[in-house]
Structure formats: structure tokens, C-alpha cells
C-alpha atoms as a PDB file:
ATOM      1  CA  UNK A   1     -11.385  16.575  -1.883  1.00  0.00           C
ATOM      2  CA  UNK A   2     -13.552  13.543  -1.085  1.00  0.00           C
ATOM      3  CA  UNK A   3     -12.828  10.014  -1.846  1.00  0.00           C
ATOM      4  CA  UNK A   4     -11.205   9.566  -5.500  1.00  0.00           C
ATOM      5  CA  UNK A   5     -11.838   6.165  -5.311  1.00  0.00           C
ATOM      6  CA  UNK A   6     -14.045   2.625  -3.954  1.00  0.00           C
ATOM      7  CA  UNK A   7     -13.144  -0.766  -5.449  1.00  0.00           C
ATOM      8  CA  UNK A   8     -14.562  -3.683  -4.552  1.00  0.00           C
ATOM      9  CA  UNK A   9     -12.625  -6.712  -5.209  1.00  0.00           C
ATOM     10  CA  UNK A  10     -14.628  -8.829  -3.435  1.00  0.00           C
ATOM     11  CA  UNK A  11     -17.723  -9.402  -0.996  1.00  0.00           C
ATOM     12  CA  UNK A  12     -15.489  -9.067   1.867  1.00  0.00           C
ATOM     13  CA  UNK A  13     -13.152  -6.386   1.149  1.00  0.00           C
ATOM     14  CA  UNK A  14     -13.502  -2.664   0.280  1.00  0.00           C
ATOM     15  CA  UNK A  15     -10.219  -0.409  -0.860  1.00  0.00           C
ATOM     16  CA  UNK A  16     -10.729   3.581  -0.373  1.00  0.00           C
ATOM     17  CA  UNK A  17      -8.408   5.609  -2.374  1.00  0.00           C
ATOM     18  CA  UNK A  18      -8.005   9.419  -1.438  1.00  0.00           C
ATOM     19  CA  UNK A  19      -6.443  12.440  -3.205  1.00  0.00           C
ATOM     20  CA  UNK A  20      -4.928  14.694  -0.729  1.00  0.00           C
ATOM     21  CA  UNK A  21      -5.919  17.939  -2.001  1.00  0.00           C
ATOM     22  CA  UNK A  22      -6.942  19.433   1.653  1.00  0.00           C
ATOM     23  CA  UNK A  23      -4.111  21.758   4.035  1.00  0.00           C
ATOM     24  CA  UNK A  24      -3.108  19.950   6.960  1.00  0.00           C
ATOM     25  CA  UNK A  25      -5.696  22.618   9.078  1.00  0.00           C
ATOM     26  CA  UNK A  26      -8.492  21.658   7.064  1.00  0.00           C
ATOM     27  CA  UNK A  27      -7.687  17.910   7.354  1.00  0.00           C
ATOM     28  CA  UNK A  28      -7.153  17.855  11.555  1.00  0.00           C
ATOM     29  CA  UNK A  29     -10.317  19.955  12.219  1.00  0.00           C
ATOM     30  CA  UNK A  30     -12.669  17.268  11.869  1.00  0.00           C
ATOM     31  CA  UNK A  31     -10.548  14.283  13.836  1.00  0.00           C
ATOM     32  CA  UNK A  32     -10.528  13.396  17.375  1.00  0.00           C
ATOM     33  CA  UNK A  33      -6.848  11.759  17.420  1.00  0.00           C
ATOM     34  CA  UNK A  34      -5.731   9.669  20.323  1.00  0.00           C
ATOM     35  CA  UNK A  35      -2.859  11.128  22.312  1.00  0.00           C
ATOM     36  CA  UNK A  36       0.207   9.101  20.901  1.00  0.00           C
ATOM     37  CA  UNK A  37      -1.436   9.951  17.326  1.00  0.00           C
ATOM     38  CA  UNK A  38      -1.588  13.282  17.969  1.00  0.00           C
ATOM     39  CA  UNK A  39       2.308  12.867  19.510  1.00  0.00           C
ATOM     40  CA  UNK A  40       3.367  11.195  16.186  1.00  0.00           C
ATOM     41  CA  UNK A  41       1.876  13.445  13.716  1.00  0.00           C
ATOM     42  CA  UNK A  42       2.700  17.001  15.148  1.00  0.00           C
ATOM     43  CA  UNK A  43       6.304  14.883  15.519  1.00  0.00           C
ATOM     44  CA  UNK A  44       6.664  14.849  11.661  1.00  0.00           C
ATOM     45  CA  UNK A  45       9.127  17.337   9.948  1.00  0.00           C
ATOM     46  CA  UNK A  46       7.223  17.029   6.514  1.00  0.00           C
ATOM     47  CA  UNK A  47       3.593  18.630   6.236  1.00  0.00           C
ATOM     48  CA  UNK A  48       3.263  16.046   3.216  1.00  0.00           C
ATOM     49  CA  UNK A  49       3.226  13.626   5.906  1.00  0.00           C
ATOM     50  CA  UNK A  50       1.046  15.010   8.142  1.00  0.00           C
ATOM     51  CA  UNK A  51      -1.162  15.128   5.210  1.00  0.00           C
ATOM     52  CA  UNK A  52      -0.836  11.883   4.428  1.00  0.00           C
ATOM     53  CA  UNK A  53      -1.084  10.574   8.405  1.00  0.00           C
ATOM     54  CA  UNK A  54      -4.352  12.432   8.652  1.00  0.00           C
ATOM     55  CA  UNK A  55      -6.193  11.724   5.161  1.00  0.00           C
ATOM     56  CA  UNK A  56      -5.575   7.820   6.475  1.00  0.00           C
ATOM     57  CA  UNK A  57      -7.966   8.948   9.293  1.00  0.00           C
ATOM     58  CA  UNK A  58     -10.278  10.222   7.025  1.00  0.00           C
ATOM     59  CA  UNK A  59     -10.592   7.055   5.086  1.00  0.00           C
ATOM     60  CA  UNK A  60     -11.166   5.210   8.340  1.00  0.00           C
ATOM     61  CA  UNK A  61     -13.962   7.900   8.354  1.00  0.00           C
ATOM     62  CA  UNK A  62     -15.597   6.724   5.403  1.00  0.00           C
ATOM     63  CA  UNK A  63     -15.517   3.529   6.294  1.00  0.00           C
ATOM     64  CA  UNK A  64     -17.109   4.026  10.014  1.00  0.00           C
ATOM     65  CA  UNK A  65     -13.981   3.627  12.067  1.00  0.00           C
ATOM     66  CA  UNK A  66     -12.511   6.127  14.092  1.00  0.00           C
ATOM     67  CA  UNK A  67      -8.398   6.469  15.190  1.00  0.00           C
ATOM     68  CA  UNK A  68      -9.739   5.154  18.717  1.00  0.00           C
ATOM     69  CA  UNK A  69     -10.748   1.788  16.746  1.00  0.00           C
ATOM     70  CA  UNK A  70      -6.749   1.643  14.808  1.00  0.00           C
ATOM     71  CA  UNK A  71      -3.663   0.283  16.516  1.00  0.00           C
ATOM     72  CA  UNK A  72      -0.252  -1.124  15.797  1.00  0.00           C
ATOM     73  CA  UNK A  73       1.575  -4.501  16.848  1.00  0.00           C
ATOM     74  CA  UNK A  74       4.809  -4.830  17.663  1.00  0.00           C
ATOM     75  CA  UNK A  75       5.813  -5.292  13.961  1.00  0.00           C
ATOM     76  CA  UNK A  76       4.404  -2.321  13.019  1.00  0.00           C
ATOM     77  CA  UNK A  77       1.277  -3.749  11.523  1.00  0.00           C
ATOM     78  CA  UNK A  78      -1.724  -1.989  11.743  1.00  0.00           C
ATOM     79  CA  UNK A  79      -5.213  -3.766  13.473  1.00  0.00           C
ATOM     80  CA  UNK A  80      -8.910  -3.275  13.861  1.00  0.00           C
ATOM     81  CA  UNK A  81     -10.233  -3.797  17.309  1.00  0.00           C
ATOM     82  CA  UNK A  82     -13.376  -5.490  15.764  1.00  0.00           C
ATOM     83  CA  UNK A  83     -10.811  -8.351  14.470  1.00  0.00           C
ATOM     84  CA  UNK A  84     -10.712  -7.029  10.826  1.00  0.00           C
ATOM     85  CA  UNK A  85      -7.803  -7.076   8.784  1.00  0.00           C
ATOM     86  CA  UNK A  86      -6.247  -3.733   7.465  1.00  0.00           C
ATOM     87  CA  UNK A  87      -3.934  -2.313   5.360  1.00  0.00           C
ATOM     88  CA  UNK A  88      -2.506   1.414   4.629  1.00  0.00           C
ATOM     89  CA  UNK A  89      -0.519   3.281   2.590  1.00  0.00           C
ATOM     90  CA  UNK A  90       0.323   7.069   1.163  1.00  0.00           C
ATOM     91  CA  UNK A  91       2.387   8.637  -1.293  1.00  0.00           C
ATOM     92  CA  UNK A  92       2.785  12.104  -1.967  1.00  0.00           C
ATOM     93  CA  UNK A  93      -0.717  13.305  -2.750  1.00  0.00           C
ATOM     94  CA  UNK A  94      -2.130   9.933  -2.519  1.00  0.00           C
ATOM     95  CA  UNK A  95      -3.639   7.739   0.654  1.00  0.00           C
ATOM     96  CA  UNK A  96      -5.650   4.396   0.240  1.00  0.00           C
ATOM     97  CA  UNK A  97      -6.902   1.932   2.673  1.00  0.00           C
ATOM     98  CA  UNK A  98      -8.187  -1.845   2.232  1.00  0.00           C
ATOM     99  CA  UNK A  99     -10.454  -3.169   5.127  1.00  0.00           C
ATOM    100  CA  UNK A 100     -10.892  -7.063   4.466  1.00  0.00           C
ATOM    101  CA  UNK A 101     -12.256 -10.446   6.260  1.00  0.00           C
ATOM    102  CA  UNK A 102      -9.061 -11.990   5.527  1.00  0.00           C
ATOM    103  CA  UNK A 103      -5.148 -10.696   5.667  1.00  0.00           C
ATOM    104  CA  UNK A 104      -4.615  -7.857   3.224  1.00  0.00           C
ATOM    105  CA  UNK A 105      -1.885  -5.274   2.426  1.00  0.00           C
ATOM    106  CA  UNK A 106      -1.745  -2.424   0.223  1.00  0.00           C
ATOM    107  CA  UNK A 107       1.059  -0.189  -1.495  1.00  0.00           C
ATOM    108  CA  UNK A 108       0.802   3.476  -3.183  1.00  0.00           C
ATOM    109  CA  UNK A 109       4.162   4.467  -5.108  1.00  0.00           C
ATOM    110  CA  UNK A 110       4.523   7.636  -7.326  1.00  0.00           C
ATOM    111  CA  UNK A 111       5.911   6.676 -10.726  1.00  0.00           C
ATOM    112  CA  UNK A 112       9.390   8.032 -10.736  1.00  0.00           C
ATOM    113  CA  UNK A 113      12.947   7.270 -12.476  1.00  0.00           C
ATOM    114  CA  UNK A 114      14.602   6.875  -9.902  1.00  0.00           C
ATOM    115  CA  UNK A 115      13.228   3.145  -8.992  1.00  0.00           C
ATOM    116  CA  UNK A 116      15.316   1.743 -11.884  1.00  0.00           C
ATOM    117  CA  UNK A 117      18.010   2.819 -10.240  1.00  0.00           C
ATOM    118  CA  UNK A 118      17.659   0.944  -7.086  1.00  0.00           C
ATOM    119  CA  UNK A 119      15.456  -2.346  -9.460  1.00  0.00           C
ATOM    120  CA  UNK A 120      18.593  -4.585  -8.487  1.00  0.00           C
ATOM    121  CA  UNK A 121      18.078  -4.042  -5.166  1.00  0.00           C
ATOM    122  CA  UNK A 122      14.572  -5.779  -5.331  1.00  0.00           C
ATOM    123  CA  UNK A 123      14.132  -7.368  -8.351  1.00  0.00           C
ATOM    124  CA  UNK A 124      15.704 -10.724  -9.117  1.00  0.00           C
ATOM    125  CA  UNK A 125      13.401 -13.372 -11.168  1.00  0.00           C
ATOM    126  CA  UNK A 126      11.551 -10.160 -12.657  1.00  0.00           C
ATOM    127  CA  UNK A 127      14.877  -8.907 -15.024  1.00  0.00           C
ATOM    128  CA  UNK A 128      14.192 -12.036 -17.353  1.00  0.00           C
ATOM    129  CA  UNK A 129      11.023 -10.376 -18.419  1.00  0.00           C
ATOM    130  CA  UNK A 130      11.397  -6.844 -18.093  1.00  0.00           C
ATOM    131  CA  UNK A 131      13.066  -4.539 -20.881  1.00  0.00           C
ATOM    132  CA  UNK A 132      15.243  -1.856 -20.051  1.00  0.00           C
ATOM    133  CA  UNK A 133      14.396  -0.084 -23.205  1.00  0.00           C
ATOM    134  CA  UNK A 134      10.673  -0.752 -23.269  1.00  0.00           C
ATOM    135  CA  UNK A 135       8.164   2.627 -22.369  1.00  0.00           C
ATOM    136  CA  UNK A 136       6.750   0.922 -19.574  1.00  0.00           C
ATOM    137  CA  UNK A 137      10.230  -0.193 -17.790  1.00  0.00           C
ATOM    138  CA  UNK A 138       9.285   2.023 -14.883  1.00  0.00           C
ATOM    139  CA  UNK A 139       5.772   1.649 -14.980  1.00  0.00           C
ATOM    140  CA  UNK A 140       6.096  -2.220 -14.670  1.00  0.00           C
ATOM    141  CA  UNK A 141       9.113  -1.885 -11.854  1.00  0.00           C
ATOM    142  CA  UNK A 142       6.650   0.626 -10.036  1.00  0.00           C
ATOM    143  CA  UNK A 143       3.857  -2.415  -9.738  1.00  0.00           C
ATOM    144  CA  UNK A 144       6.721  -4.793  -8.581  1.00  0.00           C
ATOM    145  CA  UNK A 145       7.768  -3.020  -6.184  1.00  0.00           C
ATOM    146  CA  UNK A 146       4.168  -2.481  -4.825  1.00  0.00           C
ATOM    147  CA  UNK A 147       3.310  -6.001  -5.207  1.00  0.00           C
ATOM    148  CA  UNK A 148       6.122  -7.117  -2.826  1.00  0.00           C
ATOM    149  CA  UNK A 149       5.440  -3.726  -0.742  1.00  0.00           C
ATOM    150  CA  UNK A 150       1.981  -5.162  -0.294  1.00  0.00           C
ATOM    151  CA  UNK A 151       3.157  -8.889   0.643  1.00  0.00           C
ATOM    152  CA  UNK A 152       5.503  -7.577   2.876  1.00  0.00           C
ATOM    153  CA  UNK A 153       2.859  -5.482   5.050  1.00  0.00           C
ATOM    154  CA  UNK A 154       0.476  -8.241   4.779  1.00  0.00           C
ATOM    155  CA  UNK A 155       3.077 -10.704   6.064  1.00  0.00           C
ATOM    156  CA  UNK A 156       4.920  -8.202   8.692  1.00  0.00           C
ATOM    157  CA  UNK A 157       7.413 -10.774   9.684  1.00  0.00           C
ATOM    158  CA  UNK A 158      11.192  -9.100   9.976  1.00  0.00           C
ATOM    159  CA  UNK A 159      14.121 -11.163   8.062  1.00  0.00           C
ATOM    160  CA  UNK A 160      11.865 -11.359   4.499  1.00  0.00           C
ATOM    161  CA  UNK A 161      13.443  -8.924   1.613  1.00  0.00           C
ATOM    162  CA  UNK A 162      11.941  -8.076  -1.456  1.00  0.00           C
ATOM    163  CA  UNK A 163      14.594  -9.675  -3.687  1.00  0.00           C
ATOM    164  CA  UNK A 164      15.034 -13.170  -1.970  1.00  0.00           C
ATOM    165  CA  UNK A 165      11.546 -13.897  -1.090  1.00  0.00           C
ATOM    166  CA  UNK A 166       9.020 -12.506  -3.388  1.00  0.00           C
ATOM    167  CA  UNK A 167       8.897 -13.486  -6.820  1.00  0.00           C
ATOM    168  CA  UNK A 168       6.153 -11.582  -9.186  1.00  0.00           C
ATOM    169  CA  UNK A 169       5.479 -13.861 -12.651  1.00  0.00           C
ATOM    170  CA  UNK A 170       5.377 -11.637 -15.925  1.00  0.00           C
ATOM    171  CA  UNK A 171       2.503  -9.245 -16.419  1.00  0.00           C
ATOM    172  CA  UNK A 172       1.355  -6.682 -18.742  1.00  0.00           C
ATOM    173  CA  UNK A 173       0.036  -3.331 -17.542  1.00  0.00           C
ATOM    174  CA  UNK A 174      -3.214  -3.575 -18.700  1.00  0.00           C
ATOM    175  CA  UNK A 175      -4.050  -6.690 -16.768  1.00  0.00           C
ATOM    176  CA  UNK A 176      -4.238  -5.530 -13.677  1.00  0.00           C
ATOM    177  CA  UNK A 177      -3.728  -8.387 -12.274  1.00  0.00           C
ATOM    178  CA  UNK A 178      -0.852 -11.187 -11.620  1.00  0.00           C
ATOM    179  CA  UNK A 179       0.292 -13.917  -9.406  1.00  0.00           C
ATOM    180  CA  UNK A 180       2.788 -13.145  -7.014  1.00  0.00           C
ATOM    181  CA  UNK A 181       4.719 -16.080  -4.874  1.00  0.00           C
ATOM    182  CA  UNK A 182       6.722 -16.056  -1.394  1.00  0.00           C
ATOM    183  CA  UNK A 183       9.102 -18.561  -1.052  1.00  0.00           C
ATOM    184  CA  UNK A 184      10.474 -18.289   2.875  1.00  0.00           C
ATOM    185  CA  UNK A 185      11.833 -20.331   5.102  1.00  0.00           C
ATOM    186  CA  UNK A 186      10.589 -23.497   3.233  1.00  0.00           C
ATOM    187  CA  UNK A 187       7.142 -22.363   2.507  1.00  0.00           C
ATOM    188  CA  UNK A 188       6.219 -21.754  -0.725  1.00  0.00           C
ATOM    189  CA  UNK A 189       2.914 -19.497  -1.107  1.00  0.00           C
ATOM    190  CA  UNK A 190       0.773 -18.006  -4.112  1.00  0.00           C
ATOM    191  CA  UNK A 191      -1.308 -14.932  -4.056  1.00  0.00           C
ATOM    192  CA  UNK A 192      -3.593 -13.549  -7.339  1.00  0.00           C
ATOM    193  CA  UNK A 193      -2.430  -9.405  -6.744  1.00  0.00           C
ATOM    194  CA  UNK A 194      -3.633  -6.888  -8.295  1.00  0.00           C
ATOM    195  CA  UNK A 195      -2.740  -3.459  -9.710  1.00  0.00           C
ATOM    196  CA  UNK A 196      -4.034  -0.105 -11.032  1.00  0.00           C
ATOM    197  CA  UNK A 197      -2.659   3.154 -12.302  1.00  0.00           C
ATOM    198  CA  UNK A 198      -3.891   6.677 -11.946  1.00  0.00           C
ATOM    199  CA  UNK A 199      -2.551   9.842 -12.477  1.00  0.00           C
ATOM    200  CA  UNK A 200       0.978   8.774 -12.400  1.00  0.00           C
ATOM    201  CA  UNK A 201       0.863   6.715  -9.277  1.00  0.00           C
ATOM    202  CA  UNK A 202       0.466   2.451  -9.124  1.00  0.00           C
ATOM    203  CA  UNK A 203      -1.573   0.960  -6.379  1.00  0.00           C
ATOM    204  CA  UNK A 204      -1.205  -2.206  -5.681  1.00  0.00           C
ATOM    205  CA  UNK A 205      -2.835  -4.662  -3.044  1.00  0.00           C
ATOM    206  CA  UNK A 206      -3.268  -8.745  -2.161  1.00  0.00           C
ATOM    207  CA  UNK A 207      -6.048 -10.434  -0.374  1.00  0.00           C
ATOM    208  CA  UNK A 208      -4.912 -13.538   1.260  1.00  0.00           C
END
């Protein structure tokens, strides 16, 4: 399948969201991979993966870059060798991509139970407003967790955790949008994030 979806939050910044509906065969024929990508992908055990690893390229693709132009810091942060900023995610069936002037990240997560399980392991501040009984519990854990996903990517800097540092001020879902602040190491920061649902998955990505 082709892109599933362009939004433009801004002059300077373009997120590409794919649905990975192509076999791993018919997503590799097309890309010229640099060794160590090539190395890393046949490397993965799970073909969901590999789907997900080479849809990414596809989106770089659509957007004019190739994997030559794509590398990764020391942190794990992914670059642009023409200087700008990038962010990537995928989940399950899902890839996306935000190419920006200015420092962005970018989270995909699959709406599933099992994240209210594991909610006290990230969420803090966020418990005074959310409701355990309410129908959108998971929904709105799912768009915490990829707000502070996406702040964590766009930051990159080891030693910050989800719980101590990030702090996401209530929301409903239909906003799409919140204010999310980092409070680390004596800096306090604000960032307007913002969210969308589709077909069971939340996306969520900040701009610095």
C-alpha cells in the first residue's frame, strides 16, 4: 500500500504515515540498503520487523531521501546528512516518519490492554486525571505513553525516564493536542504535542 497518511503541522515539518500491507520481498526489491542496513535487517528474527525496518525506507522515499542520506549517533538517534532533524517510529502494521527544521520525535503504539498494566511504571502526575473505569483509560494511557516516547527520542539523552521527567497536563481525546513538560536536571521545558488515532493505533509527535 502507498502512503496512508501526510500531515502538515507546520511550514517546516512534514509527518508520513505508512500502512504496512506489502511482504517483506515486495518491500526490499525497490531499496538500495547500505551494508550495515542490510546487516541489521536480515539480523532480525521477526519478519514484522523487517517490515517495519524497510517501510521506514520507503517513507524516506517519499520524501526524496535515500538510506545512504540516514544515520545514527551514538545515542541511537537518527540524522539527516543535509542537517535536518528526524524522527521514526513503527508498530505492528504501522511506520511514520517526521522530517522537520527544528528537533522532532515521533511515537506509533498499538492500542492494547496490556499498557495499564505497566501505567505505574510511567505515569506519575497523569493518575490524578485519568479514570480507571472510564472507556478511554487505555486510549488516553496509549497517547501518554507516546507523548513521552516522542520527548524521549527527540531529547536522546540516557538517565531521563518517563515517570520522573515528563509530565503530560490533562487532555481529552478529541483534542489532539496538549502540553507536555520535562523537568530534568533543573531545567524545566514546555512543548505543545500532539496526537491522533487511527485504526486502533495513537501517533503521537513534538516539534521543538
Amino acid at each position: 500500500m502507498p502512503l496512508y497518511k501526510t500531515i502538515s503541522p507546520n511550514s517546516q515539518t512534514i509527518v508520513k504515515i505508512w500502512k504496512i500491507t506489502e511482504s517483506y520481498d515486495d518491500l526490499m526489491k525497490p531499496l538500495d540498503l547500505k551494508d550495515n542496513s542490510l546487516e541489521r535487517v536480515l539480523g532480525m528474527k521477526s519478519e514484522l520487523h523487517q517490515r517495519g525496518f524497510l517501510s521506514v525506507r520507503h517513507l524516506l522515499r517519499d520524501f526524496g531521501y535515500t538510506d545512504q542520506d540516514l544515520y545514527y549517533d551514538e545515542n541511537g538517534k537518527p540524522h539527516l546528512k543535509d542537517g535536518k532533524h528526524i524522527s521514526i517510529t513503527h508498530s505492528f502494521t504501522f511506520s511514520a516518519v517526521i522530517i522537520s527544521d527544528n528537533e522532532v520525535g515521533i511515537d506509533i503504539e498499538k492500542q492494547r490492554n496490556k499498557i495499564g498494566i505497566i501505567a505505574s511504571k510511567f505515569v506519575d502526575y497523569e493518575f490524578q486525571y485519568l479514570k480507571k473505569e472510564s472507556d478511554c483509560y487505555i486510549r488516553r494511557l496509549t497517547v501518554i505513553w507516546g507523548i513521552k516516547e516522542s520527548l524521549y527520542k527527540l531529547f536522546a539523552t540516557p538517565g531521563m525516564l518517563f515517570k520522573d521527567h515528563f509530565l503530560v497536563i490533562p487532555f481529552l481525546i478529541e483534542d489532539e493536542e496538549t502540553v507536555s513538560w520535562i523537568n530534568y536536571k533543573g531545567k524545566k521545558l514546555r512543548f505543545n504535542v500532539n496526537f491522533l488515532e487511527f485504526e486502533g493505533f495513537t501517533c503521537a509527535y513534538v516539534i521543538a
